[in-house]
C-alpha atoms as a PDB file:
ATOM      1  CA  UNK A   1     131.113 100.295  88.893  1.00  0.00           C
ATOM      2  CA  UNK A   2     128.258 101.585  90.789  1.00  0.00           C
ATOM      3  CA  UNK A   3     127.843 101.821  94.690  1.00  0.00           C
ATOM      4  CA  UNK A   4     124.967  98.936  94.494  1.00  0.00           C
ATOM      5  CA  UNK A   5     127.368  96.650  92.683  1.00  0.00           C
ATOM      6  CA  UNK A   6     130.210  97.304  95.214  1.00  0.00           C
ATOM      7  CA  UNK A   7     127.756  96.470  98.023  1.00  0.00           C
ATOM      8  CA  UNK A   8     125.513  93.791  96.429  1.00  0.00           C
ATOM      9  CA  UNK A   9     127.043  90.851  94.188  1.00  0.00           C
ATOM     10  CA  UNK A  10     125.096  91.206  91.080  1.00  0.00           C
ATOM     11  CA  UNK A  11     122.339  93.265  90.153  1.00  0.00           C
ATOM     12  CA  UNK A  12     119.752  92.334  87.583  1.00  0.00           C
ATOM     13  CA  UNK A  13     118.460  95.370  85.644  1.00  0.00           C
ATOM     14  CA  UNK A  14     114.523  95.351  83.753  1.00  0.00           C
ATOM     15  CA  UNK A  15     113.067  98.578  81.998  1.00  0.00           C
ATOM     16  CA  UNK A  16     109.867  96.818  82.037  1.00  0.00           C
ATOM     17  CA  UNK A  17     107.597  95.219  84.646  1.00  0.00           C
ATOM     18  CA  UNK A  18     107.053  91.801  82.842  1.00  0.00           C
ATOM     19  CA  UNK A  19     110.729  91.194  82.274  1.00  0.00           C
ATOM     20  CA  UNK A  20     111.339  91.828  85.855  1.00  0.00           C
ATOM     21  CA  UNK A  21     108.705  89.345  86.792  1.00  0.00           C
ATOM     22  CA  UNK A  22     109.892  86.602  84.233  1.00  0.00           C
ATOM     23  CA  UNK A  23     113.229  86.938  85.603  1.00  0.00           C
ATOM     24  CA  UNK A  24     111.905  86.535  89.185  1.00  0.00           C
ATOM     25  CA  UNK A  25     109.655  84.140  89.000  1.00  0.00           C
ATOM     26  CA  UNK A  26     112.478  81.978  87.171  1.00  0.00           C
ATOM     27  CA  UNK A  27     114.848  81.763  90.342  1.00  0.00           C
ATOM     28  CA  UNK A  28     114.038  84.068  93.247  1.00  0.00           C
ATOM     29  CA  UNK A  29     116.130  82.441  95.410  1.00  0.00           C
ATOM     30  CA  UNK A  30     118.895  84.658  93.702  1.00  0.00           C
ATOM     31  CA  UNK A  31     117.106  87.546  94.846  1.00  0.00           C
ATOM     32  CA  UNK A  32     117.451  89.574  97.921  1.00  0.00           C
ATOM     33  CA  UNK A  33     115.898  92.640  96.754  1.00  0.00           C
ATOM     34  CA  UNK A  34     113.938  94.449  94.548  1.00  0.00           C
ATOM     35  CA  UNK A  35     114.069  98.121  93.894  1.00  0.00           C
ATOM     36  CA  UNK A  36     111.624  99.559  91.052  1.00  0.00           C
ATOM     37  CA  UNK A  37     110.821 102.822  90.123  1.00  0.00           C
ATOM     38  CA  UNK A  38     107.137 103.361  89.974  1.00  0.00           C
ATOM     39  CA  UNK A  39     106.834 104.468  86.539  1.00  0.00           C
ATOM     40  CA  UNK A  40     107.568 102.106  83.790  1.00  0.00           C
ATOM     41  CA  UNK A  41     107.160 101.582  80.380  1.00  0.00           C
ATOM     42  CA  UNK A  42     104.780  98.812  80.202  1.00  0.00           C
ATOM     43  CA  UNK A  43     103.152  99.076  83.532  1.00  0.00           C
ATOM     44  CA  UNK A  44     103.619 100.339  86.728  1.00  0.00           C
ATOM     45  CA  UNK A  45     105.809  99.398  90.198  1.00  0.00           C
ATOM     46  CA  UNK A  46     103.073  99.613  91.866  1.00  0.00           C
ATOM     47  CA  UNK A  47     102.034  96.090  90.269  1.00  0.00           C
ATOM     48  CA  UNK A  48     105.483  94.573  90.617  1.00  0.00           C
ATOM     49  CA  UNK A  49     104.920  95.412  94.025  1.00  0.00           C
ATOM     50  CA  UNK A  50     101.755  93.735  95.045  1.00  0.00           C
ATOM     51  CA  UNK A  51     102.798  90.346  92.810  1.00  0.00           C
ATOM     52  CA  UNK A  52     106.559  90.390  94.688  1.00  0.00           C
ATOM     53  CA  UNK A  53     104.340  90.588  98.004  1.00  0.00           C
ATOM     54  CA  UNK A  54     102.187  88.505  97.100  1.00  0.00           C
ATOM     55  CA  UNK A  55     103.909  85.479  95.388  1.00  0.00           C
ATOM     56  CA  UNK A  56     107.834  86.556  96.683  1.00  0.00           C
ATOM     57  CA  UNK A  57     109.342  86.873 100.332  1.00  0.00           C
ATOM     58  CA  UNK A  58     111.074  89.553  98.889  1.00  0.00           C
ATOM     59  CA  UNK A  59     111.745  93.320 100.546  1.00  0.00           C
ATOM     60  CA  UNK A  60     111.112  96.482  97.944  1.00  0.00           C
ATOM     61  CA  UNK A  61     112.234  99.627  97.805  1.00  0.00           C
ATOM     62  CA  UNK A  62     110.072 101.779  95.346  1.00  0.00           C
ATOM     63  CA  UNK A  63     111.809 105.130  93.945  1.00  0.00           C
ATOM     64  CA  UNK A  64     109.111 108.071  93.232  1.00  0.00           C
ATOM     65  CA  UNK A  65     110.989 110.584  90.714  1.00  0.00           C
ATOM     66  CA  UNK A  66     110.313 113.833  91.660  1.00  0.00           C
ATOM     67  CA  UNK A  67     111.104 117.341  90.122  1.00  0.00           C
ATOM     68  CA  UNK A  68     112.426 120.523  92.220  1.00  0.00           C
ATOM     69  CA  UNK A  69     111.477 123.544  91.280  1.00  0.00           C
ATOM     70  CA  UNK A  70     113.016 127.025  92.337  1.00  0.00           C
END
């Protein structure tokens, strides 16, 4: 079990920005929040983003990956 299930009920996983907005769109009233990486397969978060602000009252948190380097 992860530390976002322990805190948060369920959590609804997507790989891919339409999925994410089919499941949305279905019942978004089981959603308190979406967090996306910005870099997806089919698209990116930034467009998840700007149709869950623009069509959701939902908060996001977008994760940037990022690589250190000695």
């Amino acid at each position: 079990m992860t530390l976002l299930m322990c805190v948060i009920s369920t959590v609804t996983s997507c790989n891919r920005v339409a999925a994410a907005l089919v499941k949305l769109r279905e019942n978004v009233d089981a959603y308190n929040l979406v967090i996306s990486d910005v870099y997806m397969p089919d698209d990116n978060g930034f467009t998840l983003l700007e149709v869950v602000a623009l069509e959701m009252d939902l908060p996001v948190i977008s994760e940037f990956p990022f690589d250190v380097k000695d």
